[in-house]
N, C-alpha and C. Protein backbone atom coordinates (compact mmCIF):
# COMPACT_ATOMS: atom_id res chain seq x y z
N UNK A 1 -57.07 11.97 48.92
CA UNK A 1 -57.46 12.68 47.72
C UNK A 1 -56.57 13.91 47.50
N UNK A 2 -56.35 14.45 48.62
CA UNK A 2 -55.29 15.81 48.55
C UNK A 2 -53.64 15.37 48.04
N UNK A 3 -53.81 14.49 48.18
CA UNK A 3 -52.33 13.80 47.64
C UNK A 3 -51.96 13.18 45.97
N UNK A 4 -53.40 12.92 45.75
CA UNK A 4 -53.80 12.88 44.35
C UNK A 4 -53.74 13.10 43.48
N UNK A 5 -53.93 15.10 44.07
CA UNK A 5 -54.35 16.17 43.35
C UNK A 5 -53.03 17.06 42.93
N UNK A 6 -52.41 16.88 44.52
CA UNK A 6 -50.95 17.66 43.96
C UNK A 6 -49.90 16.94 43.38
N UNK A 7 -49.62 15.34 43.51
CA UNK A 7 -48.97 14.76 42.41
C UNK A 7 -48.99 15.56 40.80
N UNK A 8 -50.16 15.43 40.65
CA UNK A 8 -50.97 16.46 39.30
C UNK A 8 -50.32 17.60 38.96
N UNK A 9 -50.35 17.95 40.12
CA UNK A 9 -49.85 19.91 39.64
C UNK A 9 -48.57 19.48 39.66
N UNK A 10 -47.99 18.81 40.68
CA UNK A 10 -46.52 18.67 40.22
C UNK A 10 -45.66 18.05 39.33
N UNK A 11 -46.49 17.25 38.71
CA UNK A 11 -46.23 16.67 37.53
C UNK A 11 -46.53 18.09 36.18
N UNK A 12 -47.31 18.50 36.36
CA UNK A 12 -47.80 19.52 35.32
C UNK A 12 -46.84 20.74 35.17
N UNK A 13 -46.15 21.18 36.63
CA UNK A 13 -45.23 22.31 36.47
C UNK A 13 -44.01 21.82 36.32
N UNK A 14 -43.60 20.55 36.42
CA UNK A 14 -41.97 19.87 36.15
C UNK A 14 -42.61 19.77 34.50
N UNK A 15 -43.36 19.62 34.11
CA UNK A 15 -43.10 19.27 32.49
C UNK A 15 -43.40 20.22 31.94
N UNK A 16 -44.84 21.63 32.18
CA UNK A 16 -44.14 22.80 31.77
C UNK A 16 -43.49 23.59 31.94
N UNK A 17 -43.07 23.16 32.59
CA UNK A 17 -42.41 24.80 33.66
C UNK A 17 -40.51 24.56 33.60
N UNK A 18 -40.69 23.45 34.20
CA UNK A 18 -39.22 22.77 34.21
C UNK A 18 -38.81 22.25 33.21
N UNK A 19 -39.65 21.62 31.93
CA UNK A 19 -39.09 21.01 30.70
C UNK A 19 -38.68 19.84 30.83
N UNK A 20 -39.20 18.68 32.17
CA UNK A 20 -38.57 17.98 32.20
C UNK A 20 -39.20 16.60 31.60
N UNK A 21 -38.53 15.44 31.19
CA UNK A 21 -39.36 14.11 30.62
C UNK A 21 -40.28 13.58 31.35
N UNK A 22 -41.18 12.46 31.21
CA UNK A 22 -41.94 11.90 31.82
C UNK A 22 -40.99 11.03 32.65
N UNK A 23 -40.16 9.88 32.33
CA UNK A 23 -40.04 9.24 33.00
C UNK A 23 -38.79 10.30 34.46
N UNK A 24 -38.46 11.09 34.31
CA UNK A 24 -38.17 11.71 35.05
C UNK A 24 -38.73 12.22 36.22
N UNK A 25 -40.10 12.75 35.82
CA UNK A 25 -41.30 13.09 36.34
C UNK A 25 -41.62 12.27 37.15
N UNK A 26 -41.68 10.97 36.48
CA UNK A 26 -42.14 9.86 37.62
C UNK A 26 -40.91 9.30 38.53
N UNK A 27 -40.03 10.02 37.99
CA UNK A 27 -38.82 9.56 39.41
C UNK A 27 -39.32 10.49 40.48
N UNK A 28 -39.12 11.47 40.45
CA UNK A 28 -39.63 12.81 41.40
C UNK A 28 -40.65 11.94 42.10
N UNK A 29 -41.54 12.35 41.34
CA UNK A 29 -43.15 12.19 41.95
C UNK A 29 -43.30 10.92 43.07
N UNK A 30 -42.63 9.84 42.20
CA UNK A 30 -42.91 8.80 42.70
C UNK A 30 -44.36 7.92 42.18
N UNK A 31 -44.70 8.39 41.42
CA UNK A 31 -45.88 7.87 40.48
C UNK A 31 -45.67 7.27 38.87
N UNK A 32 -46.33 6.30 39.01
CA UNK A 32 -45.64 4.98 37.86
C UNK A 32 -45.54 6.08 36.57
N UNK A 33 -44.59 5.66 35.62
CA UNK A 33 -44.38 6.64 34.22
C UNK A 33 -45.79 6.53 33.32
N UNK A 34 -46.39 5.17 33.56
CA UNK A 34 -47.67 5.49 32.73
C UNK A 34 -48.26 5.94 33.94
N UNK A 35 -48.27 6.41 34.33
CA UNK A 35 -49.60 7.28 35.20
C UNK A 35 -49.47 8.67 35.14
N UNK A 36 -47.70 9.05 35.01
CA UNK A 36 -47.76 10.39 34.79
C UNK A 36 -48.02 10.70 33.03
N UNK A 37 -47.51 9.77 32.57
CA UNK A 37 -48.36 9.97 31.05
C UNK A 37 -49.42 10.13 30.30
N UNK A 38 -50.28 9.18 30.98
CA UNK A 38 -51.46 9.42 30.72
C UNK A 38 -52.33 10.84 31.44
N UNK A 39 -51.71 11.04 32.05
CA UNK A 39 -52.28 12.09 32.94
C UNK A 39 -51.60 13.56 31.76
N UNK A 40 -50.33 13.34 31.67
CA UNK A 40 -49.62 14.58 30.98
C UNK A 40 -50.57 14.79 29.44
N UNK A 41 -50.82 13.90 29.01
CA UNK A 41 -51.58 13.24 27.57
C UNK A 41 -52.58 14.11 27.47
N UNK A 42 -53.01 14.02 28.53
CA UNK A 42 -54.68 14.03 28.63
C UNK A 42 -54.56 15.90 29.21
N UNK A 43 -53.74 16.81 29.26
CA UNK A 43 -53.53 18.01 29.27
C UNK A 43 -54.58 18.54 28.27
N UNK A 44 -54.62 20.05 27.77
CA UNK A 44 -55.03 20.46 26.57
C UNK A 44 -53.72 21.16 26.36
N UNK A 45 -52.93 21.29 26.87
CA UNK A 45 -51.21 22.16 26.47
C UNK A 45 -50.43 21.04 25.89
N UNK A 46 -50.95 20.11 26.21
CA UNK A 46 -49.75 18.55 25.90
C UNK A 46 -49.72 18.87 24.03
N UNK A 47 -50.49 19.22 23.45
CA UNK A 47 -49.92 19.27 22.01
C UNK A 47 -49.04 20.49 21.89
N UNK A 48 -49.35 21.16 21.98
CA UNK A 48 -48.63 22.45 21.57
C UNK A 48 -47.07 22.36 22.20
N UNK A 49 -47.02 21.96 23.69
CA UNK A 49 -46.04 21.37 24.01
C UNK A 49 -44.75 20.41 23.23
N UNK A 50 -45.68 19.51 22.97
CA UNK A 50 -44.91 18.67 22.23
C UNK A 50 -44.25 18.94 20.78
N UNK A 51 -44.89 19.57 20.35
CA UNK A 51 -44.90 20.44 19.01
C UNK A 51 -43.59 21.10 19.10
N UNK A 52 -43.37 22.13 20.07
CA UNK A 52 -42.31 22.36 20.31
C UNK A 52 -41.29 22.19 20.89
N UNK A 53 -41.45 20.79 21.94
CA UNK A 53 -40.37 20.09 21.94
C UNK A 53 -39.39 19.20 21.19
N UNK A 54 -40.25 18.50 19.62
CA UNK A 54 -40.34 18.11 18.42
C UNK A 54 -39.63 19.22 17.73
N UNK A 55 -39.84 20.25 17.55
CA UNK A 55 -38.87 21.36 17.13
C UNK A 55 -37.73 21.44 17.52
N UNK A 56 -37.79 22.13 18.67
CA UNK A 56 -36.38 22.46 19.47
C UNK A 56 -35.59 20.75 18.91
N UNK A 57 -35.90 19.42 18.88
CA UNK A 57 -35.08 18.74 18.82
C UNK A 57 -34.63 18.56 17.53
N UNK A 58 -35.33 18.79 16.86
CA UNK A 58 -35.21 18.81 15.03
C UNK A 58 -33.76 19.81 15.05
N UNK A 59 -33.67 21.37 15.79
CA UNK A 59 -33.16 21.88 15.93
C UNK A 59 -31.51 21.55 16.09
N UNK A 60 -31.52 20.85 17.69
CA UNK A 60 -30.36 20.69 18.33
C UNK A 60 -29.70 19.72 17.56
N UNK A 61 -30.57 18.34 16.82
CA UNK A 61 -29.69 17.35 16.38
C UNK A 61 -29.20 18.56 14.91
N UNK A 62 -29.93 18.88 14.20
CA UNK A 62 -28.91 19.74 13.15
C UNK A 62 -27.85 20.27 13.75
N UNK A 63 -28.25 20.93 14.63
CA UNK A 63 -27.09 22.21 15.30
C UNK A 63 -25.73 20.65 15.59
N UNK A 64 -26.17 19.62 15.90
CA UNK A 64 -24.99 18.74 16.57
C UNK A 64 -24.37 18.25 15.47
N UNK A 65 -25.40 17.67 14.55
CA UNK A 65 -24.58 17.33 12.94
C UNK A 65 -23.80 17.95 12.78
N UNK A 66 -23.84 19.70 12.64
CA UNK A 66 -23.18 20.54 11.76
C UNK A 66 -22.15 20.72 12.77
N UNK A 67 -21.97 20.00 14.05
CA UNK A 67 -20.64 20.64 14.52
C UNK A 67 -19.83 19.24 14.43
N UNK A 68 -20.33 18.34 14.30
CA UNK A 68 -20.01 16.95 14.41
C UNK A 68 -18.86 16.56 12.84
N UNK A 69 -19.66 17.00 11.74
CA UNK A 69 -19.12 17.22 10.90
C UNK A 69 -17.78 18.38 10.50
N UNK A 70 -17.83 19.13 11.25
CA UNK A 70 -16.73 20.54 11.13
C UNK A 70 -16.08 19.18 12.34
N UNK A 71 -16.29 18.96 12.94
CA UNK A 71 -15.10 18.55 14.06
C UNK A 71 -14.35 17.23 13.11
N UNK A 72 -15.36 16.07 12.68
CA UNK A 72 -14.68 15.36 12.24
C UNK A 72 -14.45 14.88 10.56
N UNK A 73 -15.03 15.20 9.74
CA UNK A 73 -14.82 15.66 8.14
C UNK A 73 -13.57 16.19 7.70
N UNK A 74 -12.95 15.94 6.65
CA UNK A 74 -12.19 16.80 6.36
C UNK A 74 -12.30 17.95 6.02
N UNK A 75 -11.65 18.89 4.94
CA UNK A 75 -12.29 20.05 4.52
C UNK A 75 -12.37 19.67 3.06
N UNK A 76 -13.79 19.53 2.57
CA UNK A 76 -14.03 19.47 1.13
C UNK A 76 -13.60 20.68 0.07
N UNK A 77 -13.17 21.53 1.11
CA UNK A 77 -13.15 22.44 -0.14
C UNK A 77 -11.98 23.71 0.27
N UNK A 78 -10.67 22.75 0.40
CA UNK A 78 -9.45 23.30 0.53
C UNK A 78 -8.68 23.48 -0.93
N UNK A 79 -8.10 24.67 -0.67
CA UNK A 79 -7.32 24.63 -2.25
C UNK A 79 -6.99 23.95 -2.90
N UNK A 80 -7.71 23.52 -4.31
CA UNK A 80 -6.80 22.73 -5.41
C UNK A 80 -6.54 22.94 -6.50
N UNK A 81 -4.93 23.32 -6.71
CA UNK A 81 -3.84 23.80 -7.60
C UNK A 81 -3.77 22.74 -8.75
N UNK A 82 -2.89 23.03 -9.57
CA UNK A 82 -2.45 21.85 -10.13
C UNK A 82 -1.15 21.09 -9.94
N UNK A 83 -0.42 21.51 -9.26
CA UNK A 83 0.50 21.07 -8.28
C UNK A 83 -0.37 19.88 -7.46
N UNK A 84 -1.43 19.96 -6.73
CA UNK A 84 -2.10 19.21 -6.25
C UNK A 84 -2.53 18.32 -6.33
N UNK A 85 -3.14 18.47 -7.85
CA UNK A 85 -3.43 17.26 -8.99
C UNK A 85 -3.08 16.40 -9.44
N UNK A 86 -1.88 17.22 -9.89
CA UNK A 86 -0.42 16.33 -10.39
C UNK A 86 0.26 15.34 -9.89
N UNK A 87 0.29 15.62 -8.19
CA UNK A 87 0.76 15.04 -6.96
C UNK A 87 0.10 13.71 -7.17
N UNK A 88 -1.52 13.56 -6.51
CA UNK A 88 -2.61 12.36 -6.75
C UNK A 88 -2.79 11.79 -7.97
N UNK A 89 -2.35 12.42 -8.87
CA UNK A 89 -2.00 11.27 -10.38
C UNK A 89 -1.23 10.85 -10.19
N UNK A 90 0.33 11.12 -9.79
CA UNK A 90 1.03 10.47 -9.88
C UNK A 90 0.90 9.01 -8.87
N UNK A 91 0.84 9.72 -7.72
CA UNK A 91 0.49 8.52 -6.60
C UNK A 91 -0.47 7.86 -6.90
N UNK A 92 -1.28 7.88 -7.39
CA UNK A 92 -2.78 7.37 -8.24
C UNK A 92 -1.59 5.97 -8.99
N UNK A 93 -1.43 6.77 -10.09
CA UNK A 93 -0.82 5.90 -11.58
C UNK A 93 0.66 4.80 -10.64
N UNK A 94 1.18 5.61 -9.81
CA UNK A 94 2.32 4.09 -9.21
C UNK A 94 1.08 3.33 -8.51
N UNK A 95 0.38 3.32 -7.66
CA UNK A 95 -0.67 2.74 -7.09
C UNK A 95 -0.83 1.39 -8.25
N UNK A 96 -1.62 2.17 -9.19
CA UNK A 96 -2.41 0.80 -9.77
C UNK A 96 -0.96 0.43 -10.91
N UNK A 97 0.17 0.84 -10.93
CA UNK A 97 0.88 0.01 -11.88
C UNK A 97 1.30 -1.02 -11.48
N UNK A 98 1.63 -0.92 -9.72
CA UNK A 98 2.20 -1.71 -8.82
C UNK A 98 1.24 -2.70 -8.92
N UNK A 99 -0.21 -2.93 -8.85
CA UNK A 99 -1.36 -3.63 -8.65
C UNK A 99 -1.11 -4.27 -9.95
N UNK A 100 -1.00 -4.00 -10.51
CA UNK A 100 -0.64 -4.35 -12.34
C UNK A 100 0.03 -6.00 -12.40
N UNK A 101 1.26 -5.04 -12.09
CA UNK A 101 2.15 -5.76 -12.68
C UNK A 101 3.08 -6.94 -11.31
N UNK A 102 2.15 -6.96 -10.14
CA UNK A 102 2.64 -7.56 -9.31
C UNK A 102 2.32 -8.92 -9.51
C-alpha cells in the first residue's frame, strides 16, 4: 500500500512541479499511462493545469509560426519603384508572347 501511495505523489509533483507529460510520467514511475491518467484526471488542479498548458501552447506554436515565416517567406513588403514594375511587365509580356505564338 505504501508503494501505491507514493507512485501518486510522484506522479503529482513530475506533472506539477516538473511540467512533465503523462506518458512520460509513466516511463519514470513505471505505472501503465492510463493509470497515471486517470489518476492525474481525477486531481482538482488537473483543470486549471491544463488550461494553462493549452495556453502556453496556443502561445509557442504562434511564437514558432511567426519565426517560421520570417525564416522562410519572402519579404512582402520590400520596395516597389517603378523601375520594378516595369522590369515584371516586361518579363511578364515576353513570357506569355512566347506562350502565344509558339
Amino acid at each position: 500500500m505504501n508503494n501505491f501511495k507514493s507512485w501518486k505523489e510522484q506522479a503529482k509533483a513530475l506533472f506539477f512541479i516538473e511540467k512533465l507529460k503523462i506518458g512520460e510520467i509513466s516511463e519514470i514511475t513505471g505505472i501503465s499511462r492510463k493509470s497515471v491518467s486517470k489518476y492525474i484526471h481525477s486531481l482538482k488542479e488537473y483543470q486549471n493545469e491544463a488550461e494553462r498548458r493549452s495556453k502556453d501552447s496556443v502561445s509557442k506554436r504562434k511564437e514558432y509560426k511567426r519565426r517560421w515565416d520570417r525564416k522562410n517567406r519572402p519579404n512582402r513588403y520590400s520596395v516597389v519603384d517603378g523601375d520594378t514594375i516595369r522590369r515584371e511587365h516586361d518579363v511578364a509580356a515576353a513570357i506569355l508572347s512566347r506562350e502565344k505564338y509558339r
